[in-house]
C-alpha atoms as a PDB file:
ATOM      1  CA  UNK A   1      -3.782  -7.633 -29.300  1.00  0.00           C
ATOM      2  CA  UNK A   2      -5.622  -4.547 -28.958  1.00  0.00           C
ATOM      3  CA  UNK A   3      -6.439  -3.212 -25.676  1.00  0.00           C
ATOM      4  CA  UNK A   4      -8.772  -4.335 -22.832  1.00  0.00           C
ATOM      5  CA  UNK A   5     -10.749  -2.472 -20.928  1.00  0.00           C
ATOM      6  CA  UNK A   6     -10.153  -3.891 -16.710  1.00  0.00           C
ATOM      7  CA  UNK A   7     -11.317  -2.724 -13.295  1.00  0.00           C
ATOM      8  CA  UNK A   8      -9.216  -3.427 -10.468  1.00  0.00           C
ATOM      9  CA  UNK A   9      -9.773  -3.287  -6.549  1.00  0.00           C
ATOM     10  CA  UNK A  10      -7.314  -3.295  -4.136  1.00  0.00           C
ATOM     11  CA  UNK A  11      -8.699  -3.742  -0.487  1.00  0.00           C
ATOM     12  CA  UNK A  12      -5.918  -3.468   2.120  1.00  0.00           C
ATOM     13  CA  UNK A  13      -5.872  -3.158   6.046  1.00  0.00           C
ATOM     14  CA  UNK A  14      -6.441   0.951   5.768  1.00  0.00           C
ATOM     15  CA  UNK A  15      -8.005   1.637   2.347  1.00  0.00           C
ATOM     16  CA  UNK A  16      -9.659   0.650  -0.687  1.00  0.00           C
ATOM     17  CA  UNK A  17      -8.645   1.371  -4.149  1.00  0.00           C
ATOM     18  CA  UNK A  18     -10.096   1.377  -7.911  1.00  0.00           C
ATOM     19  CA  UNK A  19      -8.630   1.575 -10.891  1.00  0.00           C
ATOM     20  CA  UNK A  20     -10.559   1.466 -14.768  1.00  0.00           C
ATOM     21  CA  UNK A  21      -8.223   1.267 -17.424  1.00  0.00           C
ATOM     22  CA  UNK A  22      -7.411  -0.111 -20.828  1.00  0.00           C
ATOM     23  CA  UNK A  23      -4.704  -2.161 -20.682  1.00  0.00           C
ATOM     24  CA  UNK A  24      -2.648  -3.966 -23.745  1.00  0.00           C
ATOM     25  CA  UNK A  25      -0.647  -6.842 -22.112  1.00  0.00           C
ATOM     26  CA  UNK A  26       1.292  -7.077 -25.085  1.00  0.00           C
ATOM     27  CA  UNK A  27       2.907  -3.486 -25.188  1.00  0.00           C
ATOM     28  CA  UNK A  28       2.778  -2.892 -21.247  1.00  0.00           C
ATOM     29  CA  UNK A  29       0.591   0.292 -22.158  1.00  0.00           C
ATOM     30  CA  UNK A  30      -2.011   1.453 -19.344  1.00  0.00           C
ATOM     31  CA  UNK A  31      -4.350   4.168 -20.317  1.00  0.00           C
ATOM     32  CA  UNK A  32      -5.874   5.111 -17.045  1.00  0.00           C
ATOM     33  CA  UNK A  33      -9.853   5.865 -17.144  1.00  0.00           C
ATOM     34  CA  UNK A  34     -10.545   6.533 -13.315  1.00  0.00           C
ATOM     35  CA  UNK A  35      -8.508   5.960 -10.438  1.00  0.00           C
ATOM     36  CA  UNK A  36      -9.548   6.843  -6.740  1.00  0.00           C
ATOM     37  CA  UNK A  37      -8.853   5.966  -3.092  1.00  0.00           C
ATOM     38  CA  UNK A  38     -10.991   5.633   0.107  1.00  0.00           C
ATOM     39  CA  UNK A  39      -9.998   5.145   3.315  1.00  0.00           C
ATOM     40  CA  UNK A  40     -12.319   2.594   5.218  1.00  0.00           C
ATOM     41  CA  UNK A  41      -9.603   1.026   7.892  1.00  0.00           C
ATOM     42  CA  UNK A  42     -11.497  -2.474   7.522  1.00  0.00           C
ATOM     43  CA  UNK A  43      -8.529  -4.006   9.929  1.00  0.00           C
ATOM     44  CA  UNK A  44      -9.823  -2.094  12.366  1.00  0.00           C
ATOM     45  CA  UNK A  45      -8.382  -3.829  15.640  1.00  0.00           C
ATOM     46  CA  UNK A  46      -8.296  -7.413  13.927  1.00  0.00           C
ATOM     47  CA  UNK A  47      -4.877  -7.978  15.306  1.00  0.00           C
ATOM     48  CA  UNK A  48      -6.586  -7.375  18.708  1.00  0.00           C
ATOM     49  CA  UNK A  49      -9.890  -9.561  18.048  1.00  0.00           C
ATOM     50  CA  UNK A  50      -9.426 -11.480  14.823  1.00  0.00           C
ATOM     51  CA  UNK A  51     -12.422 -10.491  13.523  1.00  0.00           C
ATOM     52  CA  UNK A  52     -13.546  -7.613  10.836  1.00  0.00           C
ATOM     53  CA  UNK A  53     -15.385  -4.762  12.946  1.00  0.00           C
ATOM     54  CA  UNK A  54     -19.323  -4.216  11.205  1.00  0.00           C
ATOM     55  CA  UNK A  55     -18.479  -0.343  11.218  1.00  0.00           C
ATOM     56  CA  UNK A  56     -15.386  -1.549   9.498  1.00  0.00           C
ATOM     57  CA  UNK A  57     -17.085  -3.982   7.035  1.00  0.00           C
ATOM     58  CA  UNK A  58     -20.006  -1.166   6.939  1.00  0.00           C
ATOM     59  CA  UNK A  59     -17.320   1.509   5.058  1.00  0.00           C
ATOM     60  CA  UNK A  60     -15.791  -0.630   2.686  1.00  0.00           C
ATOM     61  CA  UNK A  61     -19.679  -1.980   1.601  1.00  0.00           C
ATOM     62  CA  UNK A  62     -20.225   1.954   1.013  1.00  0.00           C
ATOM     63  CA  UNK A  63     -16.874   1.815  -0.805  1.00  0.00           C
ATOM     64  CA  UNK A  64     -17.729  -0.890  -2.896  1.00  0.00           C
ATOM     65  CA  UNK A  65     -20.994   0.290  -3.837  1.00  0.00           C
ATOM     66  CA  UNK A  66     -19.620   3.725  -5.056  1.00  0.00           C
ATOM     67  CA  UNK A  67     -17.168   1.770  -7.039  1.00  0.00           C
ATOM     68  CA  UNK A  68     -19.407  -0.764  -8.619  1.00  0.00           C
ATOM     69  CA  UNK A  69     -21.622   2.591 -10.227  1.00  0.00           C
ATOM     70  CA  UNK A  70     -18.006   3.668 -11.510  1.00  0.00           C
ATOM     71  CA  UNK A  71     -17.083  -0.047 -13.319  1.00  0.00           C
ATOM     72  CA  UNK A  72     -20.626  -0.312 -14.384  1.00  0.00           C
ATOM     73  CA  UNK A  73     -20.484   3.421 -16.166  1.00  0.00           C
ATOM     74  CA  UNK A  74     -16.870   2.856 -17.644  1.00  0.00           C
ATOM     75  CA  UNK A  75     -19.070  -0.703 -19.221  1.00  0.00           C
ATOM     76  CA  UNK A  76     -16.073  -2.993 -17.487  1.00  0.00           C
ATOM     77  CA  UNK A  77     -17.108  -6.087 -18.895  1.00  0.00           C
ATOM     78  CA  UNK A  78     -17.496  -8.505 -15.693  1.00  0.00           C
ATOM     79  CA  UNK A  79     -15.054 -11.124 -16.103  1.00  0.00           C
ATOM     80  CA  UNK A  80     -12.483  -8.217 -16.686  1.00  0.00           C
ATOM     81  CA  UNK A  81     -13.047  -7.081 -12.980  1.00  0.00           C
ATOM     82  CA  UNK A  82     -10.666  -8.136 -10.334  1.00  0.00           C
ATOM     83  CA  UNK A  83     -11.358  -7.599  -6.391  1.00  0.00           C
ATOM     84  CA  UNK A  84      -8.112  -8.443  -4.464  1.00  0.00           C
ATOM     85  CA  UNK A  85      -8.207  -8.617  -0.462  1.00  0.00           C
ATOM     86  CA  UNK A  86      -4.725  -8.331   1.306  1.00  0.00           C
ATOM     87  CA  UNK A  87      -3.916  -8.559   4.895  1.00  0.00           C
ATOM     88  CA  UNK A  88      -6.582  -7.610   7.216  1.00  0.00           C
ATOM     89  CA  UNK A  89      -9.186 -10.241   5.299  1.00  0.00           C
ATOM     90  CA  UNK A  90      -6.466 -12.920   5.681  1.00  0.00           C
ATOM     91  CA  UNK A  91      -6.253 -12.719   9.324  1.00  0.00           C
ATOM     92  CA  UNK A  92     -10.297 -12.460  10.057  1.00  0.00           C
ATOM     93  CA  UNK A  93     -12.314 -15.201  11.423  1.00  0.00           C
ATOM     94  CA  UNK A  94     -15.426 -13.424   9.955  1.00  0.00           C
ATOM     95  CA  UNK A  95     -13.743 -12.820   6.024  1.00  0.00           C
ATOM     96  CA  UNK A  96     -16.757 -15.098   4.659  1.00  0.00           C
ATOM     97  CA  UNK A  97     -18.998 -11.699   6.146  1.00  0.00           C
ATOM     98  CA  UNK A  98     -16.978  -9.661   4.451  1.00  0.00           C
ATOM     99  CA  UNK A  99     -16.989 -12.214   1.160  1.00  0.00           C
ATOM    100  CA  UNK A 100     -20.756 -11.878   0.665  1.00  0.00           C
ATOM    101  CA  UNK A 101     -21.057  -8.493   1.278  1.00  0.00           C
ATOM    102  CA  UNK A 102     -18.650  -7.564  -2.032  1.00  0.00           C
ATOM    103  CA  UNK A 103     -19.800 -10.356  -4.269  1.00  0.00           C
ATOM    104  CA  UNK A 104     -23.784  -8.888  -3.600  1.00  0.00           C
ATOM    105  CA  UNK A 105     -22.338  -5.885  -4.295  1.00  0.00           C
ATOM    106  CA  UNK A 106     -20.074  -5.582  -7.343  1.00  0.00           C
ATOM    107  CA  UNK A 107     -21.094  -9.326  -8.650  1.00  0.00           C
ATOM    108  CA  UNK A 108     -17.760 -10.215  -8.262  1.00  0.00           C
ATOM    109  CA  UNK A 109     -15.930 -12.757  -5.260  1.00  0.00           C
ATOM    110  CA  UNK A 110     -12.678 -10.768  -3.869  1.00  0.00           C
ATOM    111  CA  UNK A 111      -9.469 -13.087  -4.076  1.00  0.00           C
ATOM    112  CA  UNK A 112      -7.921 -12.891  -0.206  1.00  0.00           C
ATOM    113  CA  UNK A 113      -4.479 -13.214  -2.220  1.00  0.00           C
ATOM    114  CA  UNK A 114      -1.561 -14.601  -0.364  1.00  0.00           C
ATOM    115  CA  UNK A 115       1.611 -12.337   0.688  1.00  0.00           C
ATOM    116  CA  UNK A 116       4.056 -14.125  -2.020  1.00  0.00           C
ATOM    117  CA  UNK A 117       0.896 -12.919  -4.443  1.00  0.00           C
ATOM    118  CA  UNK A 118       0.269  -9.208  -3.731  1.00  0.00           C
ATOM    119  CA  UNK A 119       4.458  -8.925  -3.777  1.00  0.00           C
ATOM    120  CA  UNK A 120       4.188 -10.298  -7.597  1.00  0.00           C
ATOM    121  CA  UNK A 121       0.994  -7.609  -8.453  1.00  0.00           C
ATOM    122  CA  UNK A 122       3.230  -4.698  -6.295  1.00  0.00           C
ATOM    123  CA  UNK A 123       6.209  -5.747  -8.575  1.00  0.00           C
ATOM    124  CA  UNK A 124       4.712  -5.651 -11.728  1.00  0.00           C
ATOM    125  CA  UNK A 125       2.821  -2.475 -11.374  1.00  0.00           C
ATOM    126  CA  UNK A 126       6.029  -0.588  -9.276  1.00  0.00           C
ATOM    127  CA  UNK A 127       8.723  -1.704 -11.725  1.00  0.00           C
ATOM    128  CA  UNK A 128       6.680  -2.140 -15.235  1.00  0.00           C
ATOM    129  CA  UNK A 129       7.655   1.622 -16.524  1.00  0.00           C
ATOM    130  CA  UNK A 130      10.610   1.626 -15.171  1.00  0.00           C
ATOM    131  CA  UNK A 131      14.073   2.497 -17.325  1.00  0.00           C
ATOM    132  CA  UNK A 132      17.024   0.992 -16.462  1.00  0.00           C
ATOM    133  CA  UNK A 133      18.600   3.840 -17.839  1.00  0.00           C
ATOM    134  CA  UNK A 134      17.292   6.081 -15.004  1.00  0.00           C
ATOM    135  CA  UNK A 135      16.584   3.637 -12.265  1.00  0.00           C
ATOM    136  CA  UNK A 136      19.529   1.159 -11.784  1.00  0.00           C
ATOM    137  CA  UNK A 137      18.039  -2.685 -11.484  1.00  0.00           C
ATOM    138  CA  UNK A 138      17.731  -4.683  -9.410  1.00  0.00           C
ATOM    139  CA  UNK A 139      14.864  -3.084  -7.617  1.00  0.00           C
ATOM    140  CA  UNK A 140      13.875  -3.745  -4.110  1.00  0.00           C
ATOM    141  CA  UNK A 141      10.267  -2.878  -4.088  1.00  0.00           C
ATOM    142  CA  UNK A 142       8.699  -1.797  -0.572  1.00  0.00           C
ATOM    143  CA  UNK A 143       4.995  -2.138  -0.453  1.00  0.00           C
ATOM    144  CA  UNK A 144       4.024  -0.762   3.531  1.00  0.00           C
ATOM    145  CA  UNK A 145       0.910  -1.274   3.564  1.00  0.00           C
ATOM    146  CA  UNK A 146      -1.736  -0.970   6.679  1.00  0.00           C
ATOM    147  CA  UNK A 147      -1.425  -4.389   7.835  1.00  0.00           C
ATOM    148  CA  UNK A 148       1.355  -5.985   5.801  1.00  0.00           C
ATOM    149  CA  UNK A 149       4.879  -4.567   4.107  1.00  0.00           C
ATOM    150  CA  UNK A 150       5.806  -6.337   1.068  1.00  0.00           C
ATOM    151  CA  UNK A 151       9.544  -6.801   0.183  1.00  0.00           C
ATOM    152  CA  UNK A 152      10.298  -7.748  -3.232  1.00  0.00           C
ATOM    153  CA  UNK A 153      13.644  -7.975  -5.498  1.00  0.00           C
ATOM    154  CA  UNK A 154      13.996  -8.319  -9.126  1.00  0.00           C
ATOM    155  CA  UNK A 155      15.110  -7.067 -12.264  1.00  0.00           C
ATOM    156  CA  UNK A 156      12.792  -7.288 -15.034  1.00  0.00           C
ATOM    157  CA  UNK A 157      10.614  -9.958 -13.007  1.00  0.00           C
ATOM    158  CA  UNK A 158      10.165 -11.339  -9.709  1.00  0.00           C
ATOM    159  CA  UNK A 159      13.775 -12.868  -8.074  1.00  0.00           C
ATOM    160  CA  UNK A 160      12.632 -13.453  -4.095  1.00  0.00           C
ATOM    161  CA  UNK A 161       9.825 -11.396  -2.010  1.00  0.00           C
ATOM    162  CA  UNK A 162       9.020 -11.875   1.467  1.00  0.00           C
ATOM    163  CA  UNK A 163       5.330 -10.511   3.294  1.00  0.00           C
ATOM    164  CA  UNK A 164       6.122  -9.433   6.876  1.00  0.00           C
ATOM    165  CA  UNK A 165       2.658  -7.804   9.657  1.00  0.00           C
ATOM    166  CA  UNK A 166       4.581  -4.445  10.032  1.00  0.00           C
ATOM    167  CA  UNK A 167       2.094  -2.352   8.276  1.00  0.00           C
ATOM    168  CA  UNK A 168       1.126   1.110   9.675  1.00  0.00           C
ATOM    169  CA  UNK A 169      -2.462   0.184  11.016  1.00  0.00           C
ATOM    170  CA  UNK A 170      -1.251  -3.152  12.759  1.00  0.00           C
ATOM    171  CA  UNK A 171       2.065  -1.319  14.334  1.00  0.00           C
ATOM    172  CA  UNK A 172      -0.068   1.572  15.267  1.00  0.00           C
ATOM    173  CA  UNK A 173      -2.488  -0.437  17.307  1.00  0.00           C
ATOM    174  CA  UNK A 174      -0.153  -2.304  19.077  1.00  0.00           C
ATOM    175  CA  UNK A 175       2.540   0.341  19.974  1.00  0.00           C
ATOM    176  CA  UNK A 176       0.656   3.752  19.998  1.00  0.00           C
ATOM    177  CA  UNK A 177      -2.562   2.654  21.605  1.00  0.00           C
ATOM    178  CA  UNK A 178      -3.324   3.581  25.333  1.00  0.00           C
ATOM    179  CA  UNK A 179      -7.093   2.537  26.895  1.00  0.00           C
ATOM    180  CA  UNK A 180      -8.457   2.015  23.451  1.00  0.00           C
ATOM    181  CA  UNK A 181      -7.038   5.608  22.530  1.00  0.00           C
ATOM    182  CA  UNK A 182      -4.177   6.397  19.926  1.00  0.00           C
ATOM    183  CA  UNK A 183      -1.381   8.321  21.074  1.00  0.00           C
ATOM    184  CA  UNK A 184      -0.767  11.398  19.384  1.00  0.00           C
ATOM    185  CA  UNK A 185       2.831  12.085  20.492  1.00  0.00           C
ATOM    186  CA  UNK A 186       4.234   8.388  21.259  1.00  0.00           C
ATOM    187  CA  UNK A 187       7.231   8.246  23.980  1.00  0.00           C
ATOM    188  CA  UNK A 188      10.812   7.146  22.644  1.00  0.00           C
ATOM    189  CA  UNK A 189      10.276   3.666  24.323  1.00  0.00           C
ATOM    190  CA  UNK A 190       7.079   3.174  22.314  1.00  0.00           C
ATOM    191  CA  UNK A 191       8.745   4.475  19.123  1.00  0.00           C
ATOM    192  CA  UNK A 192      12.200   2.170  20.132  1.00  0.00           C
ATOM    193  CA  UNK A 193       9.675  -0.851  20.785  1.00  0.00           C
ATOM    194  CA  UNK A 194       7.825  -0.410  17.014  1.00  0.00           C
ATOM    195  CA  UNK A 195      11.385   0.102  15.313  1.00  0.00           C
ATOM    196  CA  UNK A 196      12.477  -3.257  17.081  1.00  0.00           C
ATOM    197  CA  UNK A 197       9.621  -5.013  15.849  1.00  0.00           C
ATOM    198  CA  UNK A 198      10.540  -3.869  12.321  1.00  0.00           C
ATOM    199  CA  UNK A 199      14.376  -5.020  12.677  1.00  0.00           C
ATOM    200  CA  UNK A 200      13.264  -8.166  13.993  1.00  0.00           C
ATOM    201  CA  UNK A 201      10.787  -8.551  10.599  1.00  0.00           C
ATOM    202  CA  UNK A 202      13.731  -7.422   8.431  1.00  0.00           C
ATOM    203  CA  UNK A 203      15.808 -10.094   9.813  1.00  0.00           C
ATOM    204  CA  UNK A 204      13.186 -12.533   8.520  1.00  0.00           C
ATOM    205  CA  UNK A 205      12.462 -10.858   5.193  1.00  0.00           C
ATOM    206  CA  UNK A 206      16.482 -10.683   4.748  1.00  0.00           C
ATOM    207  CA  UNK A 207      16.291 -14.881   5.176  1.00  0.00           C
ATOM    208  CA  UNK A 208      14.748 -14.624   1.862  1.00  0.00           C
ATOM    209  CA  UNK A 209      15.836 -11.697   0.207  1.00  0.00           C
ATOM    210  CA  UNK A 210      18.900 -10.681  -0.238  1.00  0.00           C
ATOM    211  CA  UNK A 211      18.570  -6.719   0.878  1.00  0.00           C
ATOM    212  CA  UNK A 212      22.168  -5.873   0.155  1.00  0.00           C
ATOM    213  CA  UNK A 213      21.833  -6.229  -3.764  1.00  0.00           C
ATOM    214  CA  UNK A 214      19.024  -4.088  -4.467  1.00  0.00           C
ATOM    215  CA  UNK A 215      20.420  -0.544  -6.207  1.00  0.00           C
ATOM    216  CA  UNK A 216      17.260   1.201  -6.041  1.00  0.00           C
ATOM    217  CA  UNK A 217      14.768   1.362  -3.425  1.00  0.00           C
ATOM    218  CA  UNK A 218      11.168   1.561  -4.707  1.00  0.00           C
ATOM    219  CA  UNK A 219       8.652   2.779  -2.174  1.00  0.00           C
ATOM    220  CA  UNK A 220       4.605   1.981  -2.974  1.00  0.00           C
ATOM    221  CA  UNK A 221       1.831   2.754  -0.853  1.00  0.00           C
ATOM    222  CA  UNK A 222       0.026   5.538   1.188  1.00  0.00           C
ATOM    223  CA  UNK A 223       2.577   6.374   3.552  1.00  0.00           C
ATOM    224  CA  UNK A 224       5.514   6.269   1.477  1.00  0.00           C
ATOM    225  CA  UNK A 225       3.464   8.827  -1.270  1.00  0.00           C
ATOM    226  CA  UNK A 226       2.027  10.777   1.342  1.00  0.00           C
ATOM    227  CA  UNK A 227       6.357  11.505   2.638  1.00  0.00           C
ATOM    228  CA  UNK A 228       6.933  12.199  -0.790  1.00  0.00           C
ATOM    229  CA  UNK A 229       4.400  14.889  -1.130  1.00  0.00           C
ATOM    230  CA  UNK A 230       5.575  16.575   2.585  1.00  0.00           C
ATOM    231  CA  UNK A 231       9.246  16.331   0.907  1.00  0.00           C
ATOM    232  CA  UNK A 232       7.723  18.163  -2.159  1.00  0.00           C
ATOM    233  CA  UNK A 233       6.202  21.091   0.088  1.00  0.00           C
ATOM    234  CA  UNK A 234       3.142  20.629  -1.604  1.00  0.00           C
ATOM    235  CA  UNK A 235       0.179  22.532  -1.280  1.00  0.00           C
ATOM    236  CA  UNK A 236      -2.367  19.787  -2.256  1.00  0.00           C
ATOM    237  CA  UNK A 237      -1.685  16.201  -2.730  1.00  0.00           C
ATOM    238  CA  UNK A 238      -0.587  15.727  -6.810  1.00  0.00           C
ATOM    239  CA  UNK A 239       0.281  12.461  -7.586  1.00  0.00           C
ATOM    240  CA  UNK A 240       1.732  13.425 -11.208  1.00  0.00           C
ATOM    241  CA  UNK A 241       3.999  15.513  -9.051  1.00  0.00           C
ATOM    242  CA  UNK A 242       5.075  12.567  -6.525  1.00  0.00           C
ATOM    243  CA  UNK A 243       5.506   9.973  -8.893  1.00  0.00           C
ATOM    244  CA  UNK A 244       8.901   8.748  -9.388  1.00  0.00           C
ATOM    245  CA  UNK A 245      10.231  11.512  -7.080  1.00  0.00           C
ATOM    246  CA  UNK A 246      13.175  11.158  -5.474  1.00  0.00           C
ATOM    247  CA  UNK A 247      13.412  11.145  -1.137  1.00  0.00           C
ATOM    248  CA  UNK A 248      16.385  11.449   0.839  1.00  0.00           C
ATOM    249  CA  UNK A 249      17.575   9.531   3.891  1.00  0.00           C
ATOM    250  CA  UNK A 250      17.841  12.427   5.164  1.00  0.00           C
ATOM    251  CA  UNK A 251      14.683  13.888   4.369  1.00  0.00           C
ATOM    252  CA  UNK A 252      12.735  10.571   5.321  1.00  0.00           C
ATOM    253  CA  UNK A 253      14.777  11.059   9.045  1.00  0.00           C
ATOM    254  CA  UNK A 254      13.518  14.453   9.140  1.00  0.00           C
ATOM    255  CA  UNK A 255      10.440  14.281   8.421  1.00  0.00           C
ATOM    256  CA  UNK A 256      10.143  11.136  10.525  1.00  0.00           C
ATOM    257  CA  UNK A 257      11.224  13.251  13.639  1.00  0.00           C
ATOM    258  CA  UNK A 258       8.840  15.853  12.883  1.00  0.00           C
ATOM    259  CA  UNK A 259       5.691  13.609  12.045  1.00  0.00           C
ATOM    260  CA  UNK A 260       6.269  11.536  15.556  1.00  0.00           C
ATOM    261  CA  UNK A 261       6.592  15.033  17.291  1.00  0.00           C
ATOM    262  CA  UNK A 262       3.747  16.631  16.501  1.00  0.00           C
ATOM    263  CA  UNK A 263       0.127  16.208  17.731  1.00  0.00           C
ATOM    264  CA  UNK A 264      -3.024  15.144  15.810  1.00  0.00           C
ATOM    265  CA  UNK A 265      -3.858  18.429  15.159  1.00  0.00           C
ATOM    266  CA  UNK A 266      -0.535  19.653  13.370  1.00  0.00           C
ATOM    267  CA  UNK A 267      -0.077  16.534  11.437  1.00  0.00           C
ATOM    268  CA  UNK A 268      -3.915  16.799  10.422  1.00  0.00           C
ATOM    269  CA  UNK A 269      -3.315  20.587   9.578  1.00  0.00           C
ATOM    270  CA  UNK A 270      -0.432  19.571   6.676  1.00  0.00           C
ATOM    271  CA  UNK A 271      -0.935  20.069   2.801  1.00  0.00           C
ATOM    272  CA  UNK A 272      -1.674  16.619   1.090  1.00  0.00           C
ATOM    273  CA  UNK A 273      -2.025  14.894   4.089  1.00  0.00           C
ATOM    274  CA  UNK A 274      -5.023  12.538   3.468  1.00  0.00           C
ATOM    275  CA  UNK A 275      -7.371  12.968   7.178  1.00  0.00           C
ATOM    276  CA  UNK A 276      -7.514   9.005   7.071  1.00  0.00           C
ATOM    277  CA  UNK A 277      -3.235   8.570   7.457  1.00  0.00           C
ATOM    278  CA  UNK A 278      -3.087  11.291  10.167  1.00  0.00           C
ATOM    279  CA  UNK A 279      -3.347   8.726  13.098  1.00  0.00           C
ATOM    280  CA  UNK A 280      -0.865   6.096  11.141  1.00  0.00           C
ATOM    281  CA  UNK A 281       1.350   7.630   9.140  1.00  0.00           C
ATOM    282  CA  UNK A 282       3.973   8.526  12.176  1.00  0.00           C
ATOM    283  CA  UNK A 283       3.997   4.074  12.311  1.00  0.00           C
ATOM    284  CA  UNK A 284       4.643   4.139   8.497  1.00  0.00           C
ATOM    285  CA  UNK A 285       7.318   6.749   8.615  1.00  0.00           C
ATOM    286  CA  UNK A 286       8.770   5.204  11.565  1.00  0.00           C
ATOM    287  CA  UNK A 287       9.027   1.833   9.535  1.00  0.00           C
ATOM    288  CA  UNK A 288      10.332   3.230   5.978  1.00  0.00           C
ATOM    289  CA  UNK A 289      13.283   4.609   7.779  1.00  0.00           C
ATOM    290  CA  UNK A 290      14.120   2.056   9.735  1.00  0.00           C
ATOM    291  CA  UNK A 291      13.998  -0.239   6.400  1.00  0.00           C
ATOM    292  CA  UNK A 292      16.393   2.680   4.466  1.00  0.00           C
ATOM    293  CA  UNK A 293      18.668   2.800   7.850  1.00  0.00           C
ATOM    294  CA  UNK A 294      19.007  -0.964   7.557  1.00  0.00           C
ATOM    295  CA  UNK A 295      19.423  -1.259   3.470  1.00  0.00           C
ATOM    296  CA  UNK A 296      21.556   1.704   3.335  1.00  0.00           C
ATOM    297  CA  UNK A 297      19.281   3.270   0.844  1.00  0.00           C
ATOM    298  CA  UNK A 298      20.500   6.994   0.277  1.00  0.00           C
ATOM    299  CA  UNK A 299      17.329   7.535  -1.302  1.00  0.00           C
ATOM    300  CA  UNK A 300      13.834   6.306  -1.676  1.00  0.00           C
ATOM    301  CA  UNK A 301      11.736   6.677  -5.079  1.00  0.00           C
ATOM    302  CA  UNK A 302       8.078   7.354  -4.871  1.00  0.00           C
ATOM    303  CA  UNK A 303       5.489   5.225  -7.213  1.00  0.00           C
ATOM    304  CA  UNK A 304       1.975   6.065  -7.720  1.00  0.00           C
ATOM    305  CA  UNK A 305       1.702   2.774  -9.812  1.00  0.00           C
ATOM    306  CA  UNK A 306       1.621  -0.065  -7.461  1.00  0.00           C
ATOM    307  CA  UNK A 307      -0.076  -3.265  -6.480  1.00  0.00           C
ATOM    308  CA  UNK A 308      -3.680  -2.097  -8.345  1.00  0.00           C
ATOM    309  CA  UNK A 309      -1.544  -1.826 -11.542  1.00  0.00           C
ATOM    310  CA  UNK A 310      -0.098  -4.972 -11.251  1.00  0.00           C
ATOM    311  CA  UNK A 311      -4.106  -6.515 -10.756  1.00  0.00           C
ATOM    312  CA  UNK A 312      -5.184  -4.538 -14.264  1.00  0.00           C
ATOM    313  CA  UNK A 313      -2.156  -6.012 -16.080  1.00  0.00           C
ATOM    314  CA  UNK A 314      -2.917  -9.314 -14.881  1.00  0.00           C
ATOM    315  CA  UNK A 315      -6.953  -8.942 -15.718  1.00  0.00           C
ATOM    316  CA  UNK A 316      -5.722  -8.576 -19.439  1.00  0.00           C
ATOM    317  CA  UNK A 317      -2.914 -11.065 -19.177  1.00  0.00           C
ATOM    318  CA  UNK A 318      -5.398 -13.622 -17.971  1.00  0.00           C
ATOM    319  CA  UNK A 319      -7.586 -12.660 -20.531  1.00  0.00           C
ATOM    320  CA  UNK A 320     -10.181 -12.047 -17.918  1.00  0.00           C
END
């Protein structure tokens, strides 16, 4: 089978994602055309008001149109376009809103995929280049999202996975928010009373997946590449530099302290940190370690290839 040119979206809780590639299911290969990010926080206080906010829905519309001039130039044929909606469109009253808005847009209807789904997608893209020679199976992949963290185990394909709300936008808004306003510097009880909300998420992932025999830990998503490039002492954000890097416990604890610490302004002033993960990424640090504390991970390995991989592969798969 020769290659297929896909487009994948990925539209989570804090940002929206494209990728354009040719993929060949057959061989696993992924030539990647175009890949960029945006952040548009469309779960902007829906676990507050179960509804999508219109300056929320307003972004990712601007999003999407950017992104449909990109799949239209790269001549994405359209039933080879996927447009996958995680955990903020789940919980929404209003999703339908949101619904129309993307299909008038890109011409395509976005699939508000369930957690056991977006676990198989993070999977496949996380763990798809992966040799066992240099990463020891079975992986425990750790999607933390901005509304939802996936947990998923396997070997070469999907053995249990579990979706739990801790991701960095929900946590954030209901642990670091004071009179509408986000807390720069939370207290230790506020930080104590997000890390027990975590634990007591673990204990229900760990109902279903057995935490204790994963031997590598696999770490997707914004937050998690975002620590990686602070551990690298980057200068700009390079994602050919954070892939499949290599995090300490230790260095995950420090720079945990030292994210939590600081005010808006110092985290804002970092190299690679994106300006749309300044207010959130002290709730995603807070819950990576507390999932590597409660593992025993020594170490955490960075992917750049994630749940919008696992979407292309399955566009060609499908033989959308």
């Amino acid at each position: 089978m020769t290659a297929q040119r896909v487009a994948a979206v990925d539209c989570g809780t804090n940002s929206i994602r494209l990728l354009v590639a040719d993929v060949d299911p057959e061989t696993g290969d992924l030539h990647e055309l175009d890949r960029r990010m945006k952040i548009v926080r469309l779960g902007q206080d829906v676990d507050r008001t179960g509804r999508l906010a219109p300056e929320a829905l307003e972004r990712t519309f601007a999003a999407c149109r950017e992104y449909a001039s990109v799949v239209w130039e790269f001549g994405v044929p359209p039933e080879r376009v996927r447009f996958v909606a995680t955990s903020a469109s789940r919980d929404a009253d209003n999703r339908e809103e949101f619904v129309r808005g993307v299909v008038d847009i890109l011409g395509v209807e976005p699939e508000v995929i369930t957690g056991d789904q977006e676990a198989e997608f993070s999977f496949t893209g996380a763990t798809k280049e992966l040799s066992p020679g240099d990463f020891a199976p079975p992986y425990l992949v750790v999607d933390l999202g901005g509304g939802s963290t996936e947990f998923v185990l396997g070997a070469e394909e999907v053995e249990a996975a579990r979706s739990v709300d801790i991701g960095c936008v929900r946590l954030t808004e209901r642990h670091f928010v004071e009179d509408g306003a986000i807390i720069a510097t939370p207290d230790r009880a506020r930080t104590e009373a997000l890390r027990a909300d975590v634990e007591a998420a673990l204990d229900e992932v760990e109902r279903a997946v057995p935490l204790a025999r994963a031997r590598t830990l696999v770490g997707l998503a914004g937050t998690v590449t975002t620590l990686g490039a602070l551990a690298l002492e980057l200068e700009t954000y390079d994602p050919a530099r954070t892939h499949h890097t290599r995090v300490s416990l230790t260095q995950v604890r420090d720079l945990t302290t030292r994210l939590v610490s600081a005010t808006h302004d110092e985290r804002a002033a970092l190299p690679a940190m994106h300006e749309g993960r300044v207010d959130v990424i002290s709730a995603g640090a807070l819950v990576l370690l507390t999932v590597m504390e409660r593992t025993g991970a020594q170490e955490v390995v960075v992917s750049e290839h994630d749940i919008l991989d696992g979407i292309a592969f399955s566009c060609a798969s499908a033989g959308r």
